[in-house]
C-alpha atoms as a PDB file:
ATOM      1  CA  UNK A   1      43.311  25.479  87.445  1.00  0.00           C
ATOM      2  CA  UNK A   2      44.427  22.168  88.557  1.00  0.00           C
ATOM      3  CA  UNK A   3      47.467  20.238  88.532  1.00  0.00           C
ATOM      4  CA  UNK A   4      48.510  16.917  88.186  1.00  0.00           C
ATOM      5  CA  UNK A   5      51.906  15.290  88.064  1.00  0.00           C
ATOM      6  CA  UNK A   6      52.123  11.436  86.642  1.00  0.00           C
ATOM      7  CA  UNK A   7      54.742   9.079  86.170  1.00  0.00           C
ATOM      8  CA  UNK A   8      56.037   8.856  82.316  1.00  0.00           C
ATOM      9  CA  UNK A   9      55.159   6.087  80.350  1.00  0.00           C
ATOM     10  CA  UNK A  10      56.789   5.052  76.851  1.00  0.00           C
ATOM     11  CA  UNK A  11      53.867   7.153  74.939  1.00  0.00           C
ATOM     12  CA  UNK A  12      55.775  10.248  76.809  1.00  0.00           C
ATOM     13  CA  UNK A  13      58.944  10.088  74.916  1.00  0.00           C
ATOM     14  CA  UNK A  14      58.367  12.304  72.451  1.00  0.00           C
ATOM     15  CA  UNK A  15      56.929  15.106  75.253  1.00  0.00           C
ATOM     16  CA  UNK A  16      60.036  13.887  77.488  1.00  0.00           C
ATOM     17  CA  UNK A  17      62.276  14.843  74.739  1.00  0.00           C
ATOM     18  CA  UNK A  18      61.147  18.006  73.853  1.00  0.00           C
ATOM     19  CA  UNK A  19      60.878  19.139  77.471  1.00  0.00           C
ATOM     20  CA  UNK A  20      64.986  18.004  77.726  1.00  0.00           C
ATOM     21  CA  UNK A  21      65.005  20.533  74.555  1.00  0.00           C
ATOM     22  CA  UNK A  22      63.146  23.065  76.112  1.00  0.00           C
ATOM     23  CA  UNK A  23      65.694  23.379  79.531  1.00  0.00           C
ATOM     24  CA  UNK A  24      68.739  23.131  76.892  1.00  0.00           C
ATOM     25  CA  UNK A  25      67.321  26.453  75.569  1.00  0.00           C
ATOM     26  CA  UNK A  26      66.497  28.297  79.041  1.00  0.00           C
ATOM     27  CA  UNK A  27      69.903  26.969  80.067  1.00  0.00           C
ATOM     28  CA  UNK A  28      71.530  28.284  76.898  1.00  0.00           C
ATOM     29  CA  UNK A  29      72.878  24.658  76.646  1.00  0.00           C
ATOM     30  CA  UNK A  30      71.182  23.353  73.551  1.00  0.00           C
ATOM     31  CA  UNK A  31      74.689  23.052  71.542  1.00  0.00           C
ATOM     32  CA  UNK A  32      75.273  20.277  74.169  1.00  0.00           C
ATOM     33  CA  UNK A  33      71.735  18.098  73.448  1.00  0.00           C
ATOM     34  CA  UNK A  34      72.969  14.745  71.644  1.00  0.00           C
ATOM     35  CA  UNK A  35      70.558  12.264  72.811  1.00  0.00           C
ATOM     36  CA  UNK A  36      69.488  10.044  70.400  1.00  0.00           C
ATOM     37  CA  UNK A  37      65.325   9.402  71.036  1.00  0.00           C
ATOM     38  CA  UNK A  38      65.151   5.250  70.867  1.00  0.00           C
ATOM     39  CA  UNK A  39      68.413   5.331  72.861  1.00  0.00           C
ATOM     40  CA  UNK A  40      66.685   7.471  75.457  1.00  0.00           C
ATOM     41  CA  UNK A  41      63.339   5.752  75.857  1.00  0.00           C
ATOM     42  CA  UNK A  42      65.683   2.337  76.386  1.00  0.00           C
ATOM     43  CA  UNK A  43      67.465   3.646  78.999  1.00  0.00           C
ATOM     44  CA  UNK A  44      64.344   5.095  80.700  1.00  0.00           C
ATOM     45  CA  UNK A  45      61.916   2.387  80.074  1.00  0.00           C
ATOM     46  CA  UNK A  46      63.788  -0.378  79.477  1.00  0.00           C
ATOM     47  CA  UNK A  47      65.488  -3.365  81.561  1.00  0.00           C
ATOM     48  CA  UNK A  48      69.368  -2.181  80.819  1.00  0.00           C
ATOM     49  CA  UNK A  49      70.990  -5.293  81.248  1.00  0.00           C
ATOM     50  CA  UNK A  50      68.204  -6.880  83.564  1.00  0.00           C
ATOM     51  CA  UNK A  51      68.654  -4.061  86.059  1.00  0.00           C
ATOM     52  CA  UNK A  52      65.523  -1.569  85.011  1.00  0.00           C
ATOM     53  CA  UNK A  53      65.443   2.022  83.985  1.00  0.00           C
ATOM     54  CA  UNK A  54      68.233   4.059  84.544  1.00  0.00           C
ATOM     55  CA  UNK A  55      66.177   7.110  85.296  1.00  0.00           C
ATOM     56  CA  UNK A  56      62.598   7.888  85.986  1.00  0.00           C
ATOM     57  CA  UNK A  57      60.461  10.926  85.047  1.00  0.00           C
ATOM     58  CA  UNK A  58      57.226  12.678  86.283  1.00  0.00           C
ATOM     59  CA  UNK A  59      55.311  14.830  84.198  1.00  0.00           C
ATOM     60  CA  UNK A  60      53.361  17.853  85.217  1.00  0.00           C
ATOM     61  CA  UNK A  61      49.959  18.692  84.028  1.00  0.00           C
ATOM     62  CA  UNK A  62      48.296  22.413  84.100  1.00  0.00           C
ATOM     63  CA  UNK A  63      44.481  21.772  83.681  1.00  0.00           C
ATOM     64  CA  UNK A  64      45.222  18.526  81.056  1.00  0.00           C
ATOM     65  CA  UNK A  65      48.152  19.974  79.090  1.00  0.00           C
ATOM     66  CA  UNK A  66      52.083  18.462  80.254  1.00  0.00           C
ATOM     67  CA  UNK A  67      53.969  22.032  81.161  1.00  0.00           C
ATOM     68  CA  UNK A  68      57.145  20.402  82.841  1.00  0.00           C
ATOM     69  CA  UNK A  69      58.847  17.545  83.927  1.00  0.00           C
ATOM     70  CA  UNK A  70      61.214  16.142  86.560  1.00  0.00           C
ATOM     71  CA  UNK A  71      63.789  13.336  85.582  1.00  0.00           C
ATOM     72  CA  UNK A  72      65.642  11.672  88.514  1.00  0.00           C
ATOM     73  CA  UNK A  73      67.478   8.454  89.482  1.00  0.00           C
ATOM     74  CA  UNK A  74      68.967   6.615  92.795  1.00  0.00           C
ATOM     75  CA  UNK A  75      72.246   7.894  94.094  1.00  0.00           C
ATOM     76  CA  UNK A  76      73.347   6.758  97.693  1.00  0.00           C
ATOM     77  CA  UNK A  77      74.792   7.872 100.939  1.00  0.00           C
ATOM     78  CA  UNK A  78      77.462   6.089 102.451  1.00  0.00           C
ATOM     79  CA  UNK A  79      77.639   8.280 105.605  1.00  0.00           C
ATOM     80  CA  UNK A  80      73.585   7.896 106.247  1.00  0.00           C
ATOM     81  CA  UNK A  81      73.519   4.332 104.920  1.00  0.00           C
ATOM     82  CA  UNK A  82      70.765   5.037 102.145  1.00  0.00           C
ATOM     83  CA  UNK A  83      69.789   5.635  98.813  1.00  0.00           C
ATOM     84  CA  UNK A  84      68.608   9.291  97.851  1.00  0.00           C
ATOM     85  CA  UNK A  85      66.974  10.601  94.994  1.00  0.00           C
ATOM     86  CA  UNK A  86      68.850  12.784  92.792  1.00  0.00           C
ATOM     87  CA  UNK A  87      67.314  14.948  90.633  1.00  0.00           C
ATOM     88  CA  UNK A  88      68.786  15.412  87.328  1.00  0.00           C
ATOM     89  CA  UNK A  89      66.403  18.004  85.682  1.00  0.00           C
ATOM     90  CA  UNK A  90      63.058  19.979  86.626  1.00  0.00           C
ATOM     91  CA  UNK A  91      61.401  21.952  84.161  1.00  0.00           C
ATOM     92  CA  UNK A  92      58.447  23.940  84.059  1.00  0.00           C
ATOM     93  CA  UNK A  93      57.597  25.780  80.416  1.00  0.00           C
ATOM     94  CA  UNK A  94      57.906  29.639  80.484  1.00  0.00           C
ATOM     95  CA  UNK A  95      53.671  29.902  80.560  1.00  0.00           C
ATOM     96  CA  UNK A  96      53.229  27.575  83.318  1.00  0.00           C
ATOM     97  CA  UNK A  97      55.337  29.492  85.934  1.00  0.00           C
ATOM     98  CA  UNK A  98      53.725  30.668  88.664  1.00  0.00           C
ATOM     99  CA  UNK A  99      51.372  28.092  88.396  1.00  0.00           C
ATOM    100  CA  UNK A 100      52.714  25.855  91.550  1.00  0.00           C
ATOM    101  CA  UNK A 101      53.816  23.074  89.243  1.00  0.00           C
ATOM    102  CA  UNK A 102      57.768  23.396  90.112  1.00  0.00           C
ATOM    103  CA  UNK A 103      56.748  23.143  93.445  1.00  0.00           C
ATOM    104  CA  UNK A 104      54.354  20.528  92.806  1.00  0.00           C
ATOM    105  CA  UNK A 105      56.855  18.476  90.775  1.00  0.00           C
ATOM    106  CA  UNK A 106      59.247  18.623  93.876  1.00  0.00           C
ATOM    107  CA  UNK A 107      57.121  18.067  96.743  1.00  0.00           C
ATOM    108  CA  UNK A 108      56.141  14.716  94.803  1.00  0.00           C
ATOM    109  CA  UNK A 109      60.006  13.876  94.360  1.00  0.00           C
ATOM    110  CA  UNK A 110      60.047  14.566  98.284  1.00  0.00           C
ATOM    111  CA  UNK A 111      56.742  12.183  98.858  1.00  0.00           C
ATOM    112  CA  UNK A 112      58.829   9.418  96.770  1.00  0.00           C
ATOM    113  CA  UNK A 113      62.025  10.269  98.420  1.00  0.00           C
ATOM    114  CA  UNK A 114      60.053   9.283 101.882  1.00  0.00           C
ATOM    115  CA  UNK A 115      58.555   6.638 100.612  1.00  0.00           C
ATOM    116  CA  UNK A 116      61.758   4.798  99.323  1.00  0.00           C
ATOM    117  CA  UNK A 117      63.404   5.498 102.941  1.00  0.00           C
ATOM    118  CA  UNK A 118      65.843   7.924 101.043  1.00  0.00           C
ATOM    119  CA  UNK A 119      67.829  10.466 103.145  1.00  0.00           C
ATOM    120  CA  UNK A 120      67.495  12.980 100.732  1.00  0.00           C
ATOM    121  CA  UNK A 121      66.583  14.792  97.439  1.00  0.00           C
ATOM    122  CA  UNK A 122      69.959  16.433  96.183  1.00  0.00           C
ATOM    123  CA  UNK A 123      69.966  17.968  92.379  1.00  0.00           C
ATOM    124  CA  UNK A 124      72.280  21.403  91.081  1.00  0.00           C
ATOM    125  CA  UNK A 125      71.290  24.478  90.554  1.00  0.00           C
ATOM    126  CA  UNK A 126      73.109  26.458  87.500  1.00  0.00           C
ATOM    127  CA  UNK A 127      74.717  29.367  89.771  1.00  0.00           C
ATOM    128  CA  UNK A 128      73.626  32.338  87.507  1.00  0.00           C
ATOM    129  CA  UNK A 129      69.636  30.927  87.752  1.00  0.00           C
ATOM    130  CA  UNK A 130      69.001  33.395  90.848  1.00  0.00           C
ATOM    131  CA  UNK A 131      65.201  32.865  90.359  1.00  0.00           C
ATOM    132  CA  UNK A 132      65.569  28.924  90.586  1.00  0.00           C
ATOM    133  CA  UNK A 133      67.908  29.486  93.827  1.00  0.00           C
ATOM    134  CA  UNK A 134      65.578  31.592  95.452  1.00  0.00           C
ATOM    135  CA  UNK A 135      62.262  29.302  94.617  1.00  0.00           C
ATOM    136  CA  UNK A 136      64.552  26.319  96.390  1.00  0.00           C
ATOM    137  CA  UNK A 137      65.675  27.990  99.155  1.00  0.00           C
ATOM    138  CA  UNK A 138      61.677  28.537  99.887  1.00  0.00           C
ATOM    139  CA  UNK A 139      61.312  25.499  99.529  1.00  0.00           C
ATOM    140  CA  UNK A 140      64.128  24.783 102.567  1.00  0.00           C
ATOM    141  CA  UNK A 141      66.969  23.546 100.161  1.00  0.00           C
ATOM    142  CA  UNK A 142      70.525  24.945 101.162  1.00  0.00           C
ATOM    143  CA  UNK A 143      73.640  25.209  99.426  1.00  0.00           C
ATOM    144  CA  UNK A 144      75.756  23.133  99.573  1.00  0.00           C
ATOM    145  CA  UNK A 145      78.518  25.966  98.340  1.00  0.00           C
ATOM    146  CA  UNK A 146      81.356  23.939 100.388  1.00  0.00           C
ATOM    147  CA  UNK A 147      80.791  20.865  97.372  1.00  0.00           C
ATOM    148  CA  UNK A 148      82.394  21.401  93.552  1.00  0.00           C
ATOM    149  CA  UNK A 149      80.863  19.114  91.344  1.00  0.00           C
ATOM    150  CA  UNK A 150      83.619  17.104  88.978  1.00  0.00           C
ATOM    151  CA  UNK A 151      83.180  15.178  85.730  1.00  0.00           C
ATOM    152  CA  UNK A 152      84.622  13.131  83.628  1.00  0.00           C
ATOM    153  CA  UNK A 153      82.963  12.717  80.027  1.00  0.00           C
ATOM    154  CA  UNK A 154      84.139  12.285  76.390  1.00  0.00           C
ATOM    155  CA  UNK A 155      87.619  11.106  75.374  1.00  0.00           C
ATOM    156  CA  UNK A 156      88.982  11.333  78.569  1.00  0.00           C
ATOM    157  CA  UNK A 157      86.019   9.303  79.961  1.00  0.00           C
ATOM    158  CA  UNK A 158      86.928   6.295  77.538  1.00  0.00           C
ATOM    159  CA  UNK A 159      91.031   7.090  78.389  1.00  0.00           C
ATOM    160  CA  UNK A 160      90.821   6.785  82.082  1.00  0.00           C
ATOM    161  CA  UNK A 161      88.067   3.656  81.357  1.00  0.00           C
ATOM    162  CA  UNK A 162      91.044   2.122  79.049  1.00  0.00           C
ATOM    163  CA  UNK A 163      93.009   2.479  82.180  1.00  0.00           C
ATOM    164  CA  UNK A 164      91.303   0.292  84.442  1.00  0.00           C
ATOM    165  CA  UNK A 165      92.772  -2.974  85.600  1.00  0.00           C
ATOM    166  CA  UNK A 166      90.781  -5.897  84.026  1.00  0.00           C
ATOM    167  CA  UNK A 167      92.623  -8.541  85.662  1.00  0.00           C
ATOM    168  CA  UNK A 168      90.653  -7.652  88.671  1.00  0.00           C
ATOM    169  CA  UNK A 169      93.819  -6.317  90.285  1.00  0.00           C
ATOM    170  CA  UNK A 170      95.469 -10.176  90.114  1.00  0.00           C
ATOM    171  CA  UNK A 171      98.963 -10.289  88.124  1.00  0.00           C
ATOM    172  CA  UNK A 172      98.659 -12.561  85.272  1.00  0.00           C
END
């Protein structure tokens, strides 16, 4: 068996979305999937306003044949001063565990997070996926169980964006 994990090029889009499809489904999320396709290939391989991809993704290979995929973008620290890499979403299909590709697929997110001079490689965990915990605590990832992730999406994304000041905080 061997493995290989690649960057994603545009070709991969189609493979990059069903993969996304595929964790909706473990995740017993796929009611929440909305992505449109062309939308998603422009914001991963295109220049967004002159500023590059949004995201980046790595595909993992079991002898030829993609089995998973990690997607995962530049946050940053201010208390260490650098970026990090933040991993979004890993997935490895149902036939390929076992195989050493999750692990492969992360130690290669590691290699890039060293590479970049990042101070870390952060991502959540859903807390009922006790198999996925245990695999990352293996790894040497810890909770972080003092943090509580927040969001703000939807309708009351675009009402607190209609709130900001676009004067630039000067009184007109």
């Amino acid at each position: 068996m061997t493995l290989n994990i690649r960057s994603a090029t545009p070709d991969d889009l189609p493979l990059i979305a069903d993969l996304i499809r595929a964790l909706a489904e473990y995740e017993k999320l796929a009611h929440e999937v909305r992505f449109d396709e062309a939308v998603l290939g422009a914001k991963l391989f295109g220049q967004n306003n002159g500023h590059g991809p949004y995201a980046e993704v790595i595909i993992g290979e079991v002898d030829g044949a993609a089995q998973g995929f990690a997607l995962f973008f530049h946050n940053f620290s201010t208390f260490e001063g650098k970026p990090g890499v933040y991993l979004e979403d890993l997935f490895v299909r149902p036939e390929a565990r076992g195989s050493g590709l999750g692990k492969a697929l992360l130690a290669r997110l590691a290699a890039i997070a060293v590479e970049r001079d990042c101070a870390r490689l952060e991502w959540s965990v859903l807390d009922w996926n006790e198999p996925a915990i245990g695999f990352y605590k293996k790894l040497g990832a810890r909770l972080m169980d003092e943090w509580t992730v927040m969001r703000v999406d939807g309708a009351a994304l675009v009402d607190l964006g209609g709130q900001a000041d676009t004067n630039g905080g000067k009184s007109a």
